[in-house]
Protein backbone atom coordinates (compact mmCIF):
# COMPACT_ATOMS: atom_id res chain seq x y z
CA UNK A 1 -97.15 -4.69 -104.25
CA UNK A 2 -99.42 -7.67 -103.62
CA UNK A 3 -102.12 -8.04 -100.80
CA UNK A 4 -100.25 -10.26 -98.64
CA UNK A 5 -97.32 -7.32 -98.84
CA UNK A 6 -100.21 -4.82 -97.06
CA UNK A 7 -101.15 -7.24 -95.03
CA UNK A 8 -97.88 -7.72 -93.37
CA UNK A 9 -97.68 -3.80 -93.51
CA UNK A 10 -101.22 -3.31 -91.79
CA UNK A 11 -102.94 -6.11 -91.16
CA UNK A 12 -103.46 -6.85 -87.19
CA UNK A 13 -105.32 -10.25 -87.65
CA UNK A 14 -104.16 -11.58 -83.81
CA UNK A 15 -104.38 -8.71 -82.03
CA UNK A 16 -105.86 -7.92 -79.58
CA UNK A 17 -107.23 -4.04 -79.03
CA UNK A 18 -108.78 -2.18 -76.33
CA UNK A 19 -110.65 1.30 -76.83
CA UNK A 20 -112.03 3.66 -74.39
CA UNK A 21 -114.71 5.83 -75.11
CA UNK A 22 -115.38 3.54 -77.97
CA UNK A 23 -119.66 3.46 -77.52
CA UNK A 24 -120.16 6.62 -80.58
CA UNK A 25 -118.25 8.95 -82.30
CA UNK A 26 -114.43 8.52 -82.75
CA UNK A 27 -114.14 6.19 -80.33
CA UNK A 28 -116.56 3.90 -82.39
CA UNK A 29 -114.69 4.53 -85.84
CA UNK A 30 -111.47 3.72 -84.28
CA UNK A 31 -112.66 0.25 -83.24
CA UNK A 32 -113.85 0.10 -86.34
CA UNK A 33 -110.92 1.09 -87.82
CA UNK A 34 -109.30 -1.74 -86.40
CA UNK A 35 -111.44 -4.63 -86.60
CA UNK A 36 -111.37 -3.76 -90.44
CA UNK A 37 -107.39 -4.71 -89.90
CA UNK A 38 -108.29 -7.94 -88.30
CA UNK A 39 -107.81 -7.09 -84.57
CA UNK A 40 -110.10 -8.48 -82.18
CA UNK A 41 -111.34 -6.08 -80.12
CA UNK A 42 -112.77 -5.08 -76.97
CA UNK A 43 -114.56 -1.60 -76.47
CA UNK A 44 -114.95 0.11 -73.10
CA UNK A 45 -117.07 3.08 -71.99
CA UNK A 46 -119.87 3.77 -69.63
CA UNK A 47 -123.16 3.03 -72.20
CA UNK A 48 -123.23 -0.62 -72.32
CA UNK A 49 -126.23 -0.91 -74.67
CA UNK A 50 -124.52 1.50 -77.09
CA UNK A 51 -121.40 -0.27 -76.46
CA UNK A 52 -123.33 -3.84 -77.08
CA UNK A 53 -124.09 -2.28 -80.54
CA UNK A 54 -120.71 -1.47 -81.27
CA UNK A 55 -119.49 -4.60 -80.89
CA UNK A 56 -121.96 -6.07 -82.89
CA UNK A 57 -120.94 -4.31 -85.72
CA UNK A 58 -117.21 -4.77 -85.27
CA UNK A 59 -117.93 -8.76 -85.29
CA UNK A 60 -119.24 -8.38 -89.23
CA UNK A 61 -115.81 -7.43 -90.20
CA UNK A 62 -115.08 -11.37 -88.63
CA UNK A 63 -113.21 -10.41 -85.76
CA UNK A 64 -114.15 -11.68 -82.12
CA UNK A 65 -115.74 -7.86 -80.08
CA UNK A 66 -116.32 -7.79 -76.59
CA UNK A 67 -117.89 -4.98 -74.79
CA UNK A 68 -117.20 -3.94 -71.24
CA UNK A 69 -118.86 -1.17 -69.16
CA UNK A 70 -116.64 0.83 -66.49
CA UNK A 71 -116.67 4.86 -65.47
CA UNK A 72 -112.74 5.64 -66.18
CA UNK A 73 -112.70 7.91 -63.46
CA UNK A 74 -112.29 4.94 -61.08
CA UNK A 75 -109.94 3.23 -60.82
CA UNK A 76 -110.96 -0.32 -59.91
CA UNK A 77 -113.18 -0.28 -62.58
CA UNK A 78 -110.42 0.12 -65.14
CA UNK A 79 -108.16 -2.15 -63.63
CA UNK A 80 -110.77 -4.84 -63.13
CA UNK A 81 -111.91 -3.98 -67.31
CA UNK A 82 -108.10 -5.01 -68.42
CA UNK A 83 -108.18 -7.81 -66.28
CA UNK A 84 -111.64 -9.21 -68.10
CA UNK A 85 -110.58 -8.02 -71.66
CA UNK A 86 -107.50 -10.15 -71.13
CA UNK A 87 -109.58 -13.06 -69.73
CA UNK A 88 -111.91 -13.02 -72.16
CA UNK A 89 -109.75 -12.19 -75.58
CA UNK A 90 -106.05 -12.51 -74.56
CA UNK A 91 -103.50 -10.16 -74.03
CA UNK A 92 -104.06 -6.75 -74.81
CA UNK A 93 -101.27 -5.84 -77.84
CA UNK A 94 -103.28 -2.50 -78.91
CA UNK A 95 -104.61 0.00 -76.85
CA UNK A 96 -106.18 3.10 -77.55
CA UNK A 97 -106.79 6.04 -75.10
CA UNK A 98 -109.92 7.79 -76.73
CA UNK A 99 -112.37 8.44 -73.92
CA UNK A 100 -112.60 12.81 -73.33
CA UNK A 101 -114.91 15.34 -71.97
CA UNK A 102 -115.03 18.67 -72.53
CA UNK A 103 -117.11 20.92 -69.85
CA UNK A 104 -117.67 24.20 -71.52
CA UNK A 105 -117.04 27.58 -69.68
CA UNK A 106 -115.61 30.89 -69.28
CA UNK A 107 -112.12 30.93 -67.79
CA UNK A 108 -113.01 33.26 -64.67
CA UNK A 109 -115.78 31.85 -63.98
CA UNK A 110 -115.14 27.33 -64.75
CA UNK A 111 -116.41 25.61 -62.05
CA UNK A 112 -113.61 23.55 -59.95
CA UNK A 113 -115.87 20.32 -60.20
CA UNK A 114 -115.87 20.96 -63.84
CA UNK A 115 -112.37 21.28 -63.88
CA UNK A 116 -111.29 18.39 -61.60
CA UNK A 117 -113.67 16.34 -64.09
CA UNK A 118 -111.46 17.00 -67.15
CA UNK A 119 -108.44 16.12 -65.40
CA UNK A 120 -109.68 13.07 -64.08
CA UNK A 121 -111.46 11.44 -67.48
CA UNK A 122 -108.77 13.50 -70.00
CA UNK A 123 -105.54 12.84 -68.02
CA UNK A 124 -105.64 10.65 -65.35
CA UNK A 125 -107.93 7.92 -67.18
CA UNK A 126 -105.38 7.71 -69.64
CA UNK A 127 -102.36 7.29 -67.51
CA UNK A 128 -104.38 4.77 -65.33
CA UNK A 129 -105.02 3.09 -68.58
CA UNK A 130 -101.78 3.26 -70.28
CA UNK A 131 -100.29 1.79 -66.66
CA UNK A 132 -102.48 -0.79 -66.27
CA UNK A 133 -102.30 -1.87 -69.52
CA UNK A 134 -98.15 -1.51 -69.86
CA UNK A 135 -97.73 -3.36 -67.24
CA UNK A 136 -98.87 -6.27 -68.88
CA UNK A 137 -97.48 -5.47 -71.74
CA UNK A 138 -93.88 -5.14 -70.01
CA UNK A 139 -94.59 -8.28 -68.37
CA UNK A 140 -95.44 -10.21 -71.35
CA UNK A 141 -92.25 -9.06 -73.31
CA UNK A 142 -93.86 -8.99 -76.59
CA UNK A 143 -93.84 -5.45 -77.11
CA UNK A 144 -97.45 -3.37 -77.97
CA UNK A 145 -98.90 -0.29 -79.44
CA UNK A 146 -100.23 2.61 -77.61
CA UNK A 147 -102.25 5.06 -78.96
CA UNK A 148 -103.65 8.56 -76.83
CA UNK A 149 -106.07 10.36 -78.61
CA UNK A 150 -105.13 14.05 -78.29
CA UNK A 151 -105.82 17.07 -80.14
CA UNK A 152 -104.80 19.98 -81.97
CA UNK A 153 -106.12 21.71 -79.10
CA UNK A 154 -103.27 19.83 -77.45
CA UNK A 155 -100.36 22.26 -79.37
CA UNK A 156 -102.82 25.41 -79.23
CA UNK A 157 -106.04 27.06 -77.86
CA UNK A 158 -109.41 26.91 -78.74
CA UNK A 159 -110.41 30.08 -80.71
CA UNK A 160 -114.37 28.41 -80.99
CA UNK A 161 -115.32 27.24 -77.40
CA UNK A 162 -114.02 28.21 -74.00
CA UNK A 163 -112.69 24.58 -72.81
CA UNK A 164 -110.08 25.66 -70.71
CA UNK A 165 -110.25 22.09 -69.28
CA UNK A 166 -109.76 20.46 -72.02
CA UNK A 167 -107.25 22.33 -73.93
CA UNK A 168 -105.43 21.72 -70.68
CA UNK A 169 -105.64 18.26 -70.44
CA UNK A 170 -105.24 17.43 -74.17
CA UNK A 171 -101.57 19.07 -73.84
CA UNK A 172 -100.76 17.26 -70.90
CA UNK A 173 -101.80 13.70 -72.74
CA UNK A 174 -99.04 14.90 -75.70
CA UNK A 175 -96.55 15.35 -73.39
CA UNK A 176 -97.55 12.06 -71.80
CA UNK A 177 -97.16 10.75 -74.64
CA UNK A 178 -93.78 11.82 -75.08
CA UNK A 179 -92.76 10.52 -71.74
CA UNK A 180 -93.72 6.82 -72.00
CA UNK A 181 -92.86 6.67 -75.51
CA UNK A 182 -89.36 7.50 -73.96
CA UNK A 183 -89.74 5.23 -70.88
CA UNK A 184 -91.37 2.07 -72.56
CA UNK A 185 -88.88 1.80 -76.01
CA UNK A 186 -87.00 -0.28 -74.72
CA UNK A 187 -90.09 -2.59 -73.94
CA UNK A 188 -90.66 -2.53 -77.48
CA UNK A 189 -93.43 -0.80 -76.65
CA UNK A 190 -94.45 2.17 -79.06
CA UNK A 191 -96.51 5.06 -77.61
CA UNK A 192 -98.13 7.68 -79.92
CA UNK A 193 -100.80 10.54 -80.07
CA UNK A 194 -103.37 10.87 -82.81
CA UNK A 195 -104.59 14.70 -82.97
CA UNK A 196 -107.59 14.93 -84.96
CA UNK A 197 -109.03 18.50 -85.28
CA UNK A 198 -112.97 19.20 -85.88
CA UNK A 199 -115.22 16.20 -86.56
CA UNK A 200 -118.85 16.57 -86.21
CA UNK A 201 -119.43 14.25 -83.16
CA UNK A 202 -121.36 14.69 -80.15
CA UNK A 203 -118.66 16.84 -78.39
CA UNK A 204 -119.08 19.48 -81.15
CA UNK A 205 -122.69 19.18 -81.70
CA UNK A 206 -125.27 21.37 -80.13
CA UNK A 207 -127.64 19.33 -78.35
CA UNK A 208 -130.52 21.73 -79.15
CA UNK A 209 -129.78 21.50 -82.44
CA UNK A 210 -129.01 18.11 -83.57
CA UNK A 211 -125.66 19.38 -85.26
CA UNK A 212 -122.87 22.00 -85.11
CA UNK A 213 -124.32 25.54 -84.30
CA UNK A 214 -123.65 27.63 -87.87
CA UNK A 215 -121.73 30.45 -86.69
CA UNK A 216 -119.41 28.15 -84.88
CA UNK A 217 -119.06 25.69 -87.86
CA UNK A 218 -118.03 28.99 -90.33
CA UNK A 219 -115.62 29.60 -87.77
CA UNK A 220 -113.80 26.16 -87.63
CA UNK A 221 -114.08 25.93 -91.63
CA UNK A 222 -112.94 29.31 -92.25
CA UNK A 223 -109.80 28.35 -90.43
CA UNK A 224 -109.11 25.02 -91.90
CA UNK A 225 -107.51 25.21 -95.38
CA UNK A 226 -109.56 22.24 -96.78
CA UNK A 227 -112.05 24.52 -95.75
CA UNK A 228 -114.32 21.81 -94.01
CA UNK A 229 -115.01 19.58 -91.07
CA UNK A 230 -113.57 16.25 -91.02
CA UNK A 231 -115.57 13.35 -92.09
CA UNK A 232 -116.45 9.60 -91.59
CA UNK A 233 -114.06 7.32 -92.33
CA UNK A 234 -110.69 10.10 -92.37
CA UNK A 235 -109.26 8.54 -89.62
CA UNK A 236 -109.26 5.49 -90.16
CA UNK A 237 -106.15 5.16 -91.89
CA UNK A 238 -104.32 6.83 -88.92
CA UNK A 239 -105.05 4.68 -86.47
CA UNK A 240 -104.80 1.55 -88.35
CA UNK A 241 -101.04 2.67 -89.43
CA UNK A 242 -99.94 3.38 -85.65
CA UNK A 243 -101.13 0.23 -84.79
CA UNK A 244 -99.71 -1.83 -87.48
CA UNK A 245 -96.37 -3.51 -87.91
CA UNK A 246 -95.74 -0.69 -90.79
CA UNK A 247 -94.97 2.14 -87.85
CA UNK A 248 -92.71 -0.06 -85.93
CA UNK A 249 -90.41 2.62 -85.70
CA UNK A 250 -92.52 5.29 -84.72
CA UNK A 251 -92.61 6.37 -81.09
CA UNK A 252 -93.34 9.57 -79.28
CA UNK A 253 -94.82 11.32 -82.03
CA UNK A 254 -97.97 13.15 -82.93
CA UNK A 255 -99.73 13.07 -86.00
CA UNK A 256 -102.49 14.80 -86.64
CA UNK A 257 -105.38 14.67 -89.16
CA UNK A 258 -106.57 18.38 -89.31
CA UNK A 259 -107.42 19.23 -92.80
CA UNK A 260 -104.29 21.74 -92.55
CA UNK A 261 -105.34 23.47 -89.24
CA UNK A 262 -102.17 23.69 -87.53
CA UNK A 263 -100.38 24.60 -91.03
CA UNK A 264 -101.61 28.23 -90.92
């Protein structure tokens, strides 16, 4: 197999992506991800100096980046960030849901406001988004790639920190999934969940400690048969295939990089 036979497998020099959430962690390695394929692409969260960084570093891979700052839990702000990523790189053929909270408390006692905030960044972001966005992709008739960033907290609870919210929310987005996937084949549109398990981002970390707390870290590599957290770069060949002409026929599915945790 030559290069030019993985290009036309993964390459996405052409495309256009969009990715919330995209100003650190996962949200930054799966822009990164797919500039590295050649997409252009425009990154979206609230922190536009982080974001402005970002994109800086997307444009060495020789791809055009574009940064836009909007709070997803509005939704003028989300429709009006399509509208400029479209002015300003083209139609969006790639986009990917990433943007998540995850307000930490004990069932009995999780605040309402807590809770409402989950729903409305976790859930309702990302059907805002995905409708916004499929709309133009419907319109256009060329078909697209959609890509919600779930969990394996999605299929099961969380055994290390009491996120009712979010374990919540993340099951809702798979079944989301599911549902356009079904509603937007025929658009030739493909709509897909990656579920990534622990990574050591800012969600994870303990702010008074600059990293994850130890007991909790034993806990979430005791139960992973690679018996570790996930590291940078390990998804980056996930999103890059569910975006690429090589999963043309995948729709509707989950796939998720766990190191085994869901295999127990």
């Amino acid at each position: 197999m030559s290069l030019s036979d993985l290009e036309r497998l993964f390459g996405l020099r052409g495309k256009v992506a969009l990715v919330t959430g995209a100003s650190s962690g996962l949200g930054k390695e799966f822009a990164r991800g797919l500039a590295m394929a050649g997409a252009d692409v425009a990154v979206v969260a609230r922190r536009l100096e982080r974001l402005q960084a970002v994109a800086a570093e997307l444009e060495a891979f020789g791809v055009r980046a574009y940064s836009v700052q909007a709070d997803l839990q509005h939704e003028e702000q989300i429709e009006a960030a399509v509208r400029e990523v479209h002015d300003v790189l083209g139609p969006i053929d790639i986009l990917v849901n990433n943007a998540g909270i995850a307000p930490v408390g004990r069932a009995e006692r999780h605040d309402l406001e807590k809770w409402q905030q989950a729903l409305d960044v976790n859930l309702t972001a990302v059907f805002l988004c995905c409708q916004h966005v499929g709309r133009r992709m419907i319109e256009r008739g060329q078909g697209g790639r959609i890509i919600n960033i779930s969990s394996v907290l999605g299929e099961g609870a969380n055994s290390v920190h009491r996120t009712v919210g979010y374990a919540a929310t993340k099951g809702a987005v798979t079944n989301l999934t599911r549902q356009l996937a079904v509603e937007w084949a025929a658009h030739g549109i493909t709509v897909n969940a990656l579920a990534p398990s622990w990574f050591p981002t800012e969600m994870i970390t303990d702010p008074r400690l600059g990293r994850v707390h130890d007991e909790q870290r034993t806990r979430m590599e005791q139960f992973t048969p690679l018996g570790r957290l996930g590291r940078e770069g390990e998804l980056l060949g996930a999103i890059i295939y569910l975006a690429s002409p090589a999963a043309s026929y995948v729709t509707g599915t989950v796939l998720h990089v766990d190191g085994g945790w869901r295999a127990w």
